[in-house]
Protein backbone atom coordinates (compact mmCIF):
# COMPACT_ATOMS: atom_id res chain seq x y z
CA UNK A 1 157.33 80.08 130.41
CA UNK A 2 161.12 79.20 130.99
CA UNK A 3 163.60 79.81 128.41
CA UNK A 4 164.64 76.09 127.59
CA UNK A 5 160.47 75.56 126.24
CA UNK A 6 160.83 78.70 124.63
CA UNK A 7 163.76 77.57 123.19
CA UNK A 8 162.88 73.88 122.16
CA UNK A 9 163.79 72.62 118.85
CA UNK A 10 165.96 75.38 117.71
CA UNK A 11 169.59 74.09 116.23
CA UNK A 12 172.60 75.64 116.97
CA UNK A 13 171.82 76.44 120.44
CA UNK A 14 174.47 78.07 122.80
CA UNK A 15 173.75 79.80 126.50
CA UNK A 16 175.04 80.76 129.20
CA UNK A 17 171.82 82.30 130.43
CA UNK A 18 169.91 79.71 133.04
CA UNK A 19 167.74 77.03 131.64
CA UNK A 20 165.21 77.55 133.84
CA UNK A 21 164.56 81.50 134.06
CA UNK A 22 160.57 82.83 133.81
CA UNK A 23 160.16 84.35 130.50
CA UNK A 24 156.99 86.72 130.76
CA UNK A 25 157.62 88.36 127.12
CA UNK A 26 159.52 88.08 124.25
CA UNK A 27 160.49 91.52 121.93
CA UNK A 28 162.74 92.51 119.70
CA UNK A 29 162.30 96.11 120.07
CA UNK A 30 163.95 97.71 123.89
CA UNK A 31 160.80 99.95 123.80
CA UNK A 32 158.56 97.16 124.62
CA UNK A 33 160.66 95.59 126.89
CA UNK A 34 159.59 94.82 130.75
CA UNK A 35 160.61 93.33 133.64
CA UNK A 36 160.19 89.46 132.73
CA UNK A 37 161.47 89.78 128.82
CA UNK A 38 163.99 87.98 126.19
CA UNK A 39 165.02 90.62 124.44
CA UNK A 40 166.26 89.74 120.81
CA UNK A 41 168.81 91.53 118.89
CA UNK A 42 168.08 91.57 115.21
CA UNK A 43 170.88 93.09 112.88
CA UNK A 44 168.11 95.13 110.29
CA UNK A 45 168.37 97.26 107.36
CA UNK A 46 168.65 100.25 108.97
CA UNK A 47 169.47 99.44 112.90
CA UNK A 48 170.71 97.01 114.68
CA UNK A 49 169.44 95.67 118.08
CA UNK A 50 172.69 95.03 119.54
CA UNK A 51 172.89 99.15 119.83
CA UNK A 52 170.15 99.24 122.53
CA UNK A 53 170.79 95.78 124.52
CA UNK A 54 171.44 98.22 127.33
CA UNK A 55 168.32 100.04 127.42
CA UNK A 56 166.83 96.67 126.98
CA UNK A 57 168.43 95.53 130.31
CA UNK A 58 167.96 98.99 131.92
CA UNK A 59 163.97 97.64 131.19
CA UNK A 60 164.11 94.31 132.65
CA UNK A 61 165.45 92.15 130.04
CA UNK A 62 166.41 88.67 132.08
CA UNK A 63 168.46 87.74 128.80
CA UNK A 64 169.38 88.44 125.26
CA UNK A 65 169.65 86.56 122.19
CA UNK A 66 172.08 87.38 119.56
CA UNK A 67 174.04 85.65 116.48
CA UNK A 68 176.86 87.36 118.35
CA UNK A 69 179.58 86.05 120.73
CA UNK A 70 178.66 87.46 124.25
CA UNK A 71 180.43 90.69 125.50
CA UNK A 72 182.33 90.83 128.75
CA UNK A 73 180.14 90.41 131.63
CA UNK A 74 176.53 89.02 130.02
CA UNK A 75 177.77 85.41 129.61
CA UNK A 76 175.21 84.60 132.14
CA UNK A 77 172.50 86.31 130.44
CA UNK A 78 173.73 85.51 126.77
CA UNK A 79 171.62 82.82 124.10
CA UNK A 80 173.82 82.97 121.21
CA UNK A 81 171.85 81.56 118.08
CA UNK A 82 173.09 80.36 114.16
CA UNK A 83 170.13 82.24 113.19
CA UNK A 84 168.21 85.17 115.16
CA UNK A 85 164.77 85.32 113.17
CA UNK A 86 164.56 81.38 113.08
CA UNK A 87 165.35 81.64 116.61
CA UNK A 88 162.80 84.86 117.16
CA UNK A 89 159.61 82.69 115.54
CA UNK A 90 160.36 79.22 117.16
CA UNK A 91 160.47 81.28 120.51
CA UNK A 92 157.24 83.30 119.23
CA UNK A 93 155.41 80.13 118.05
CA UNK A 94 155.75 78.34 121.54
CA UNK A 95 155.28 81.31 123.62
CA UNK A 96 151.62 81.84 122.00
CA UNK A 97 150.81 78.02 122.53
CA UNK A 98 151.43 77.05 118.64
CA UNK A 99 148.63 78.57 117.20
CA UNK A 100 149.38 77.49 113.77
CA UNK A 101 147.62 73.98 114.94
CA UNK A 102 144.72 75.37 114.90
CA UNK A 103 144.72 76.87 111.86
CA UNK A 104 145.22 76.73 108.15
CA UNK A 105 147.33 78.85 106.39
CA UNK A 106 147.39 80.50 102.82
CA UNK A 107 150.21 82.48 102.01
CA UNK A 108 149.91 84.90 98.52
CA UNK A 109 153.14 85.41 96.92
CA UNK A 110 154.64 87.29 93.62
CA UNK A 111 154.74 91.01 92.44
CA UNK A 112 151.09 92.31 91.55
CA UNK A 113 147.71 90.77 92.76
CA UNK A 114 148.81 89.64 96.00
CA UNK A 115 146.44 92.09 97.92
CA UNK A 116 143.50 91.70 95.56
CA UNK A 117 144.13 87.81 95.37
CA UNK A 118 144.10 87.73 99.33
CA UNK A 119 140.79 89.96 99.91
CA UNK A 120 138.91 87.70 97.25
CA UNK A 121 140.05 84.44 99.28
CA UNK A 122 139.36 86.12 102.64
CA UNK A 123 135.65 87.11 101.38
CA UNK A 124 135.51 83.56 100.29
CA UNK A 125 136.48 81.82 103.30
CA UNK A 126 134.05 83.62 105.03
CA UNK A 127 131.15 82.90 102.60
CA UNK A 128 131.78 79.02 103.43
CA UNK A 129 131.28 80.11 107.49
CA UNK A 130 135.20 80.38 108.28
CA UNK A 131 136.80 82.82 110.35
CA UNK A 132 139.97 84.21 109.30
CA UNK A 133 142.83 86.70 109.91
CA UNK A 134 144.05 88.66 107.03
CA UNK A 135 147.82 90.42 106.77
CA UNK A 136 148.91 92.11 104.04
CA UNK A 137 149.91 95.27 102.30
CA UNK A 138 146.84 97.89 103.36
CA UNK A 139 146.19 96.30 106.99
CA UNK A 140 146.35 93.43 109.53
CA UNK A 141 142.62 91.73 110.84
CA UNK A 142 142.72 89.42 113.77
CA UNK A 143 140.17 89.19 116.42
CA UNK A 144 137.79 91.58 115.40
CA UNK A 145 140.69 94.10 115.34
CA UNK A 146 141.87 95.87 112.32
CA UNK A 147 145.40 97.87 112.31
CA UNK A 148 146.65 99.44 109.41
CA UNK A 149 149.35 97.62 107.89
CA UNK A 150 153.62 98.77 108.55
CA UNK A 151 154.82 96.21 106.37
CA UNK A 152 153.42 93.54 104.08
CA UNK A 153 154.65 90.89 105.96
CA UNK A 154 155.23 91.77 109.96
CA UNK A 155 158.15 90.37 111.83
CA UNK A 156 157.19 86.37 113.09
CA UNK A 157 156.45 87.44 116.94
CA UNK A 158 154.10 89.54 115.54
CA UNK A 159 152.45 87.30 113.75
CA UNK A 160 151.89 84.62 116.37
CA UNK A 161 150.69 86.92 118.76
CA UNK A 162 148.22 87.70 115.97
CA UNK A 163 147.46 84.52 115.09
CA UNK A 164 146.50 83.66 119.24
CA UNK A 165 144.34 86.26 118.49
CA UNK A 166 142.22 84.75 115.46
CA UNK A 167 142.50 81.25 117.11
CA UNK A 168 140.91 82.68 120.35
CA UNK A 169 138.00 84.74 118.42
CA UNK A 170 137.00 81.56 116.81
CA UNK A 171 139.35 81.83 113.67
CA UNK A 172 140.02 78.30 111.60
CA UNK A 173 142.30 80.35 108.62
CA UNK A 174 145.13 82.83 108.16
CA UNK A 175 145.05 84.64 104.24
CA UNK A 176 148.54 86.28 104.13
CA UNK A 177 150.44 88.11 101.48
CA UNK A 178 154.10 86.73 101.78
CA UNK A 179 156.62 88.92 100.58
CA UNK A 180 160.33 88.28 99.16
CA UNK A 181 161.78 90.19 101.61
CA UNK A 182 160.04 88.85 104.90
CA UNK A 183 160.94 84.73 102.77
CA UNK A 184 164.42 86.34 102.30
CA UNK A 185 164.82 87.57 105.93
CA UNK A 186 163.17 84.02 107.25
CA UNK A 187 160.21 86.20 108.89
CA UNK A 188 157.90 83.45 108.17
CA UNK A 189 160.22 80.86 109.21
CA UNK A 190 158.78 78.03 110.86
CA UNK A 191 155.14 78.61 109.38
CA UNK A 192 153.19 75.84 108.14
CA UNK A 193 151.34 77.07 104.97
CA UNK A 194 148.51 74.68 103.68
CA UNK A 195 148.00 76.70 100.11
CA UNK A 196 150.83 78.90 98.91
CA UNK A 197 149.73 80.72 95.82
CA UNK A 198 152.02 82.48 92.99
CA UNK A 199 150.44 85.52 91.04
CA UNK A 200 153.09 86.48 88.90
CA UNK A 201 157.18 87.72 89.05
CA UNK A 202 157.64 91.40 87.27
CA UNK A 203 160.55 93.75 88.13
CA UNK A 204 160.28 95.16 91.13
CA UNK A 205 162.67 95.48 94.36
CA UNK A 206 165.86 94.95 92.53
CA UNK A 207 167.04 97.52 94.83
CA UNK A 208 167.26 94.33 97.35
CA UNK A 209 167.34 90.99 95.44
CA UNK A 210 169.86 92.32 92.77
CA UNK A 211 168.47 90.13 90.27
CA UNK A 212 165.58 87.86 89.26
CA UNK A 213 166.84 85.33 89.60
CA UNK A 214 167.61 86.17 93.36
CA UNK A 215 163.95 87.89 93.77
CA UNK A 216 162.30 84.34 92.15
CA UNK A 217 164.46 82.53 94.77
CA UNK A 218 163.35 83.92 97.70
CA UNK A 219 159.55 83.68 96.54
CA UNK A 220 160.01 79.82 95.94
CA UNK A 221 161.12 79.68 99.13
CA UNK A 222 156.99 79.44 100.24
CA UNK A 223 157.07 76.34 98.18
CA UNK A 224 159.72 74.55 99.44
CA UNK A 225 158.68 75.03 102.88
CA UNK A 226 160.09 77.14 105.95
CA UNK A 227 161.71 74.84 108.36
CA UNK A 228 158.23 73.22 107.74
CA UNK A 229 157.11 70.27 105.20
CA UNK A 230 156.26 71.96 101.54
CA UNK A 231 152.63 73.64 101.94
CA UNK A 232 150.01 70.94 100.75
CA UNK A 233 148.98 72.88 97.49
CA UNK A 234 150.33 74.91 95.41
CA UNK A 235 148.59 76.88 93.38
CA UNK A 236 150.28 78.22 89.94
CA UNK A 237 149.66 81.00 87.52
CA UNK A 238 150.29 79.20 84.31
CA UNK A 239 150.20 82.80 82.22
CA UNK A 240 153.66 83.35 83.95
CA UNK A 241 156.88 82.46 82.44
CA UNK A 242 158.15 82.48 85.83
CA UNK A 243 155.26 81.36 87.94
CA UNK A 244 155.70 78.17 85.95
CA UNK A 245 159.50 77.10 87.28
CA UNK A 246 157.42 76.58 90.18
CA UNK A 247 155.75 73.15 88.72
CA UNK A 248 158.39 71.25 89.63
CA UNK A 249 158.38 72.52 93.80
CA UNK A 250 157.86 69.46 96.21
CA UNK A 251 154.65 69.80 97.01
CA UNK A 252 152.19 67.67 97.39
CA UNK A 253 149.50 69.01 95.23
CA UNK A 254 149.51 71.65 92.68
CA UNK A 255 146.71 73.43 91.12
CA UNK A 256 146.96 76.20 87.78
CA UNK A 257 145.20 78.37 87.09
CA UNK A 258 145.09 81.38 84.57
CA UNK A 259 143.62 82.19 80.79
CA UNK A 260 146.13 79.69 79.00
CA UNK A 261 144.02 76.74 78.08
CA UNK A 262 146.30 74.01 80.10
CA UNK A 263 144.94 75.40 83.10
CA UNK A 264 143.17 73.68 85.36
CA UNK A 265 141.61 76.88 86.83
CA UNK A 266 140.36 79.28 83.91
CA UNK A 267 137.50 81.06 82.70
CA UNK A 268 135.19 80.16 80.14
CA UNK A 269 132.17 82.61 78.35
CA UNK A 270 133.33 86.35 80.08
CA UNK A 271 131.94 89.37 79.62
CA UNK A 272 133.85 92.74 80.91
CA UNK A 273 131.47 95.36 81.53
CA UNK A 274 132.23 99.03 82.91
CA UNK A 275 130.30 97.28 86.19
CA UNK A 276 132.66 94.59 86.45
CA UNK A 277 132.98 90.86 84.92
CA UNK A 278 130.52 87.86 84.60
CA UNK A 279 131.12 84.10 83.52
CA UNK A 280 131.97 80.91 83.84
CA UNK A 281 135.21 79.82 85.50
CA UNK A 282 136.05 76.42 85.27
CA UNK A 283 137.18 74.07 87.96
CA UNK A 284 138.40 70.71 88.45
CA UNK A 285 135.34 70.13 90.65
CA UNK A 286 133.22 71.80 88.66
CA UNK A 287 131.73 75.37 87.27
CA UNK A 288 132.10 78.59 89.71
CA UNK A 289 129.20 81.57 87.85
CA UNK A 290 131.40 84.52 87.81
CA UNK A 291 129.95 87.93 88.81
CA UNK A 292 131.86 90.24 90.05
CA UNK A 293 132.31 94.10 90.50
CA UNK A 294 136.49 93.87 90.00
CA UNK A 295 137.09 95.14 86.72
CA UNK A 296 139.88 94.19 84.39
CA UNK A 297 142.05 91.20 83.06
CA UNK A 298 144.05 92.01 85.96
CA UNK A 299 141.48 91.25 88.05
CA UNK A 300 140.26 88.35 86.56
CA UNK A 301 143.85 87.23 87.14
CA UNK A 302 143.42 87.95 91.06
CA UNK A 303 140.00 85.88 90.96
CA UNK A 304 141.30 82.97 89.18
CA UNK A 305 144.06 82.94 91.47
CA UNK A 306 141.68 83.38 94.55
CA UNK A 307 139.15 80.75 93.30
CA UNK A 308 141.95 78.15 92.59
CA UNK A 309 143.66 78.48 96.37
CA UNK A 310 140.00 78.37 97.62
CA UNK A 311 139.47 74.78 95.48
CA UNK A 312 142.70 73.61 96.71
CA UNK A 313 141.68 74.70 100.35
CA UNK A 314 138.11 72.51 99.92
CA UNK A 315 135.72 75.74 99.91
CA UNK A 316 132.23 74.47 98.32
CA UNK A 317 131.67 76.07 94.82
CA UNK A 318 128.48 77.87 96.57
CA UNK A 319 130.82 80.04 98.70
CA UNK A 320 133.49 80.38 96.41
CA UNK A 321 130.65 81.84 93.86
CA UNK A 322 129.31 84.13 97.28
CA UNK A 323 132.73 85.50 98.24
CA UNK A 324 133.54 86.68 94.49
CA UNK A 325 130.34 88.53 94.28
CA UNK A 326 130.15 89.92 97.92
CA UNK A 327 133.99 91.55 97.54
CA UNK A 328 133.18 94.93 96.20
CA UNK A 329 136.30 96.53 96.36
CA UNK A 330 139.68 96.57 97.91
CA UNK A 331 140.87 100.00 99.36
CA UNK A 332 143.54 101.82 96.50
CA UNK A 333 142.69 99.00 94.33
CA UNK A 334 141.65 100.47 91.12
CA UNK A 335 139.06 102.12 93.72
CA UNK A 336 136.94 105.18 91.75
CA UNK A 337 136.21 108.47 93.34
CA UNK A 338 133.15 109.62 92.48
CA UNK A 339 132.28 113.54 93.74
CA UNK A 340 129.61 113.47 90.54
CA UNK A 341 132.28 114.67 88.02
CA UNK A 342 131.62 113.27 84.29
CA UNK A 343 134.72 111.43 83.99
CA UNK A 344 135.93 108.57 85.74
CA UNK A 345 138.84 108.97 88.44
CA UNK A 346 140.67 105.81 89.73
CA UNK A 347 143.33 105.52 92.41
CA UNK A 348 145.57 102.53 92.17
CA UNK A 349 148.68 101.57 93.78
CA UNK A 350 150.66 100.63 90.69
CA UNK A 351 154.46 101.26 91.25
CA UNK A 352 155.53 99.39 89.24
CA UNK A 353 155.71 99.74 84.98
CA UNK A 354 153.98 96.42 84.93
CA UNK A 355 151.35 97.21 87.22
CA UNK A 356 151.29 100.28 85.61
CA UNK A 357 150.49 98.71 81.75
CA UNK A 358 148.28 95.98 83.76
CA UNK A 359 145.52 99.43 85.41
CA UNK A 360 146.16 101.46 82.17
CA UNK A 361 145.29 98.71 79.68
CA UNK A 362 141.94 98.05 82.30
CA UNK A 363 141.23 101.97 82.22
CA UNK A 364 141.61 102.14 78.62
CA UNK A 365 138.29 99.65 78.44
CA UNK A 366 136.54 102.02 80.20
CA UNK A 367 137.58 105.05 78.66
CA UNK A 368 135.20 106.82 75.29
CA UNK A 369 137.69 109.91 75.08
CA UNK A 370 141.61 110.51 76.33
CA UNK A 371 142.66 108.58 79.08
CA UNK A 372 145.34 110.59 81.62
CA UNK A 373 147.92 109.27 84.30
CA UNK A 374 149.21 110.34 87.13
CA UNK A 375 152.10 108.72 88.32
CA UNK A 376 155.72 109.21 90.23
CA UNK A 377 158.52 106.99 91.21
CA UNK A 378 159.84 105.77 94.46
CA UNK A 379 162.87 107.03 95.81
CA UNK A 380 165.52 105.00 97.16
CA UNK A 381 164.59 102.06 94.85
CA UNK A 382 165.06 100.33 91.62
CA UNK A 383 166.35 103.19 89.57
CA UNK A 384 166.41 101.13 86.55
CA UNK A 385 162.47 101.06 86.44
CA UNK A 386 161.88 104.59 86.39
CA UNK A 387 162.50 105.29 82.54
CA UNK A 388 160.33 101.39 82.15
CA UNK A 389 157.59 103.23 84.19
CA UNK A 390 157.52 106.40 82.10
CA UNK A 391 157.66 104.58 79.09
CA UNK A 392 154.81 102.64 80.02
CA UNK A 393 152.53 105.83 81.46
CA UNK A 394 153.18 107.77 78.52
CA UNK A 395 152.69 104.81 75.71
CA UNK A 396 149.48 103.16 77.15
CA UNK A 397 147.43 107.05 78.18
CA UNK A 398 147.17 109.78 76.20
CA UNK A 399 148.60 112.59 78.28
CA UNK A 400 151.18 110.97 81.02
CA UNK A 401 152.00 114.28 84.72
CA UNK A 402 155.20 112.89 86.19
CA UNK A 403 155.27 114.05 89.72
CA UNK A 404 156.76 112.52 92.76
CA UNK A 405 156.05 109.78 94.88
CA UNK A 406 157.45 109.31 98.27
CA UNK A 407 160.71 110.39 97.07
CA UNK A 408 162.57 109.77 100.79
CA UNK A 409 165.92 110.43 101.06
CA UNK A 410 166.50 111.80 97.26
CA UNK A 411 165.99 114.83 95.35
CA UNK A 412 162.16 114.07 94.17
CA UNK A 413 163.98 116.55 90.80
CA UNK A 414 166.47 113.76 89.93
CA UNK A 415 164.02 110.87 90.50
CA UNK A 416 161.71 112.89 87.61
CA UNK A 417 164.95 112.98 85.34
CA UNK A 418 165.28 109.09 85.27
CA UNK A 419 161.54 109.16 84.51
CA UNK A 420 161.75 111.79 82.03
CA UNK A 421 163.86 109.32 79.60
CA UNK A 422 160.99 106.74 79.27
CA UNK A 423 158.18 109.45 78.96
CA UNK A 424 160.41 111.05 76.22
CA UNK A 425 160.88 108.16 74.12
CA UNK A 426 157.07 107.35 72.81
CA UNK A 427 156.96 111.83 71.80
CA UNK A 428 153.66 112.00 73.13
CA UNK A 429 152.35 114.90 75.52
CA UNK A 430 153.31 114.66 79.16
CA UNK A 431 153.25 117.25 81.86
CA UNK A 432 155.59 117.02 85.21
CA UNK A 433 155.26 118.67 88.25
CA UNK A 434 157.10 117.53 91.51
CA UNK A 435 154.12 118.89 93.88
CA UNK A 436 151.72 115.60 94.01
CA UNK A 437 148.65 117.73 94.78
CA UNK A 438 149.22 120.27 91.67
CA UNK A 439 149.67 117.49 89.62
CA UNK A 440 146.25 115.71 90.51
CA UNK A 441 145.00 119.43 90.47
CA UNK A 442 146.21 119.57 86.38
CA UNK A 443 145.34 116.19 85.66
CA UNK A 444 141.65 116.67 87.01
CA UNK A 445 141.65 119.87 84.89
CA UNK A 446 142.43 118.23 82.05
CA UNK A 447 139.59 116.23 82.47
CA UNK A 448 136.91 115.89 79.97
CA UNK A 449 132.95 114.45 79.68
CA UNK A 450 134.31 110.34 78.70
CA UNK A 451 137.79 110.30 79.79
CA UNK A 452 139.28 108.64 82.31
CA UNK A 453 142.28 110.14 84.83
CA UNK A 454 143.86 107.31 86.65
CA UNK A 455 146.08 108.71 90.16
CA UNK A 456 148.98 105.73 90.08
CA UNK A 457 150.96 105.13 93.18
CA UNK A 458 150.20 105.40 95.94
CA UNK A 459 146.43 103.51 96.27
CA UNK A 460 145.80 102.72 99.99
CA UNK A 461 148.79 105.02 101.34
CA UNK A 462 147.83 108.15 103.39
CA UNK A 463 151.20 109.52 103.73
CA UNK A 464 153.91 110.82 101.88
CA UNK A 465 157.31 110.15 102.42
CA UNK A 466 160.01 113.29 102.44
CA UNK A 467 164.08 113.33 103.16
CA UNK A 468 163.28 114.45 106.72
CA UNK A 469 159.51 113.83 107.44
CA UNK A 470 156.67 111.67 106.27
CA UNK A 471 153.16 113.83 105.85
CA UNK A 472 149.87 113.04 105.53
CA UNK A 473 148.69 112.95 102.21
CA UNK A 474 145.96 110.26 100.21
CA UNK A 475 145.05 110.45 96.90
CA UNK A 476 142.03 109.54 97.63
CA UNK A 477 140.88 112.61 99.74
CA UNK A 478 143.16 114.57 97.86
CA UNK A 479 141.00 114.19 94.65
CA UNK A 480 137.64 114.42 96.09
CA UNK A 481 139.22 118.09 97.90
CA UNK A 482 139.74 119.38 94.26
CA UNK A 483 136.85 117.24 92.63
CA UNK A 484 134.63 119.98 95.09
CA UNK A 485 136.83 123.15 94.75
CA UNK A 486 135.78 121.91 90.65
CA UNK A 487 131.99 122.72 91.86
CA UNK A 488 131.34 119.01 91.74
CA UNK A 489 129.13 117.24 94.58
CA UNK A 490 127.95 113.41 94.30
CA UNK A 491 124.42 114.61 94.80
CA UNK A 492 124.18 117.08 91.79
């Protein structure tokens, strides 16, 4: 493809690099350049691509794109941009053939739920007969291919690659989980989103935004549309102070959804059992019979959520009442290990001291003795939600083990401290221990017949983070290891 239909309807436009040259791949990494690419220089968080435009020529790059004035000398192979990730998907979006016509997108925005939300509507969609791709947090699916997820939202090229993908297997829908940062960073720009959904706005990444104000920005952003019309619905969690600023966005169509009785989307005649939840949820087009092995009123949250983006995408009640029951579970989702032990161990990725409150309060149901938590904080983030997140493991269980949880560049010691304030404050018992695996290892001894010992965290993540390394390490296999060195065995 030559540059100038690679490059067609971008603003701002400046090159000295020929019109006309063969473009046989785009990247924005120099280790996947070859001879034939357009190599684009992104300024990141933690490098920037203008360091390795050499090596990126030394490859084969035929030209470069930068927000940058040229250097000496690559004038003729310079495409200087206003903006180098609106520039990066309009080049991505034509290069794959504009996928997006050929499909409909549903983008899943907000602080917890947004993986839950998007594995209920992806099980729906394909009740009704659709194939889909599915992005988010734990993994990417397009094409019959699965890859485990490196961010929650991948860079724009890689999405329309992925998206030629699902339109080429057959694919008619893309469920994605949209986060802040990839609408602050314009990673989605350009993407036409039929249903944009809202779960809910709770502190988290503060580290980034600064503020919430500046977080809830950059998540209305999906409903204002990308360098796109507004998506066609959107779809509003009316339990959320926040979530419902968003009634006034420009879209077309907006549906709510939620426990609050002005919803349009909300349940009716429940019943939470240890197995799950059954009822009636009512819709504007009628009643959806609720059963469900998801547990919680979080989850409920994530299914009203998921039923109300798959009204607003036209899904027949049938399949929307198919897809709830035939999602089982999602992978470090409030996900139990069971190794035949008589008390109940969850693994959930709850970072966060809402999350946190949201899986404790839905383990407490479940619990007939003392309910125990496991739980660490991230380092390099928000340290103003560490003491919240203690405070809310040790007030909602009955004995709270600090311990650490990919603690990255800082001393996993101090990150406990800040912790240690919260945890302090309610005087109940708490343990800490900065070695993950002891701590599961005290937390399962603990255990009693009736309670329940929830691992918070880390959920789907098989790896642990360190100053100079990242291991291996999932609490998931790391339970069931001391579950058996216990003498327990599913089969006993």
């Amino acid at each position: 493809m030559k540059l100038n239909e690679l490059l067609r309807g971008l603003d701002g436009l400046e090159t000295g690099a020929e019109a006309g040259v063969e473009i046989t791949s785009l990247a924005y990494d120099s280790r996947r350049v070859q001879p034939g690419t357009l190599f684009f220089a992104i300024q990141g968080e933690k490098a920037d691509g203008h360091a390795f435009i050499p090596q990126a020529l030394d490859r084969g790059a035929v030209a470069v794109v930068s927000e940058l004035q040229p250097p000496s000398g690559l004038e003729p192979r310079w495409v200087r941009v206003r903006g180098i990730r609106r520039a990066l998907s309009t080049a991505g979006r034509n290069f794959f053939g504009q996928p997006d016509s050929h499909l409909k997108l549903v983008g899943i925005t907000g602080t917890n739920g947004k993986t839950t939300t998007a594995y209920l509507v992806d099980s729906i969609l394909h009740a009704a007969g659709i194939e889909t791709g599915l992005f988010g947090t734990i993994e990417y699916r397009a094409g019959g291919r699965v890859l485990p997820a490196r961010n929650t939202t991948p860079e724009s090229l890689d999405l329309w690659s992925s998206f030629a993908q699902v339109v080429s297997a057959g694919g008619k829908a893309v469920v994605m989980e949209v986060s802040s940062h990839s609408l602050a960073q314009e990673r989605v720009w350009g993407f036409p989103f039929s249903v944009a959904v809202f779960t809910n706005l709770t502190r988290d990444h503060l580290d980034y935004h600064k503020d919430f104000e500046q977080y809830f920005a950059a998540k209305r952003r999906l409903f204002e549309g990308l360098g796109t019309p507004p998506p066609e619905w959107a779809v509003i969690n009316m339990d959320d102070a926040w979530s419902r600023k968003l009634l006034d966005v420009p879209c077309p169509n907006r549906l709510t959804y939620g426990m609050n009785s002005d919803a349009q989307v909300k349940p009716k005649h429940l019943a939470h059992t240890h197995d799950g939840l059954e009822g009636t949820i009512l819709t504007p087009e009628g009643k959806v019979q609720l059963r469900s092995s998801l547990v919680g009123r979080a989850n409920l949250a994530n299914i009203l959520a998921a039923t109300a983006a798959s009204v607003a995408y036209g899904v027949p009640l049938e399949a929307v009442e198919q897809g709830l029951r035939n999602l089982e579970a999602v992978p470090g989702r409030f996900e139990r290990i069971n190794e035949g032990q008589p008390f109940l161990v969850i693994v959930d990725y709850a970072h966060t001291d809402d999350a946190l409150r949201n899986v404790l309060s839905t383990a407490r149901e479940l619990t007939r003795n003392r309910l125990i938590v496991v739980f660490g904080c991230g380092g390099e983030r928000d340290r103003v939600k560490r003491p919240m997140m203690g405070e809310a493991a040790s007030s909602l269980s009955d004995l709270a083990v600090l311990t650490s949880d990919n603690p990255r560049g800082e001393d996993p010691l101090l990150i406990m401290s800040d912790a240690l304030v919260g945890l302090q404050k309610t005087g109940k018992p708490y343990l800490a221990e900065v070695d993950r695996k002891d701590a599961i290892r005290k937390a399962l001894n603990e255990a009693r017949e009736g309670d329940v010992v929830v691992l918070a965290g880390k959920g789907h993540e098989t790896y642990q983070v360190l100053k100079d390394r990242t291991v291996p390490f999932d609490d998931r296999e790391v339970a069931r290891e001391i579950l058996r060195e216990m003498g327990y065995s599913p089969g006993a």
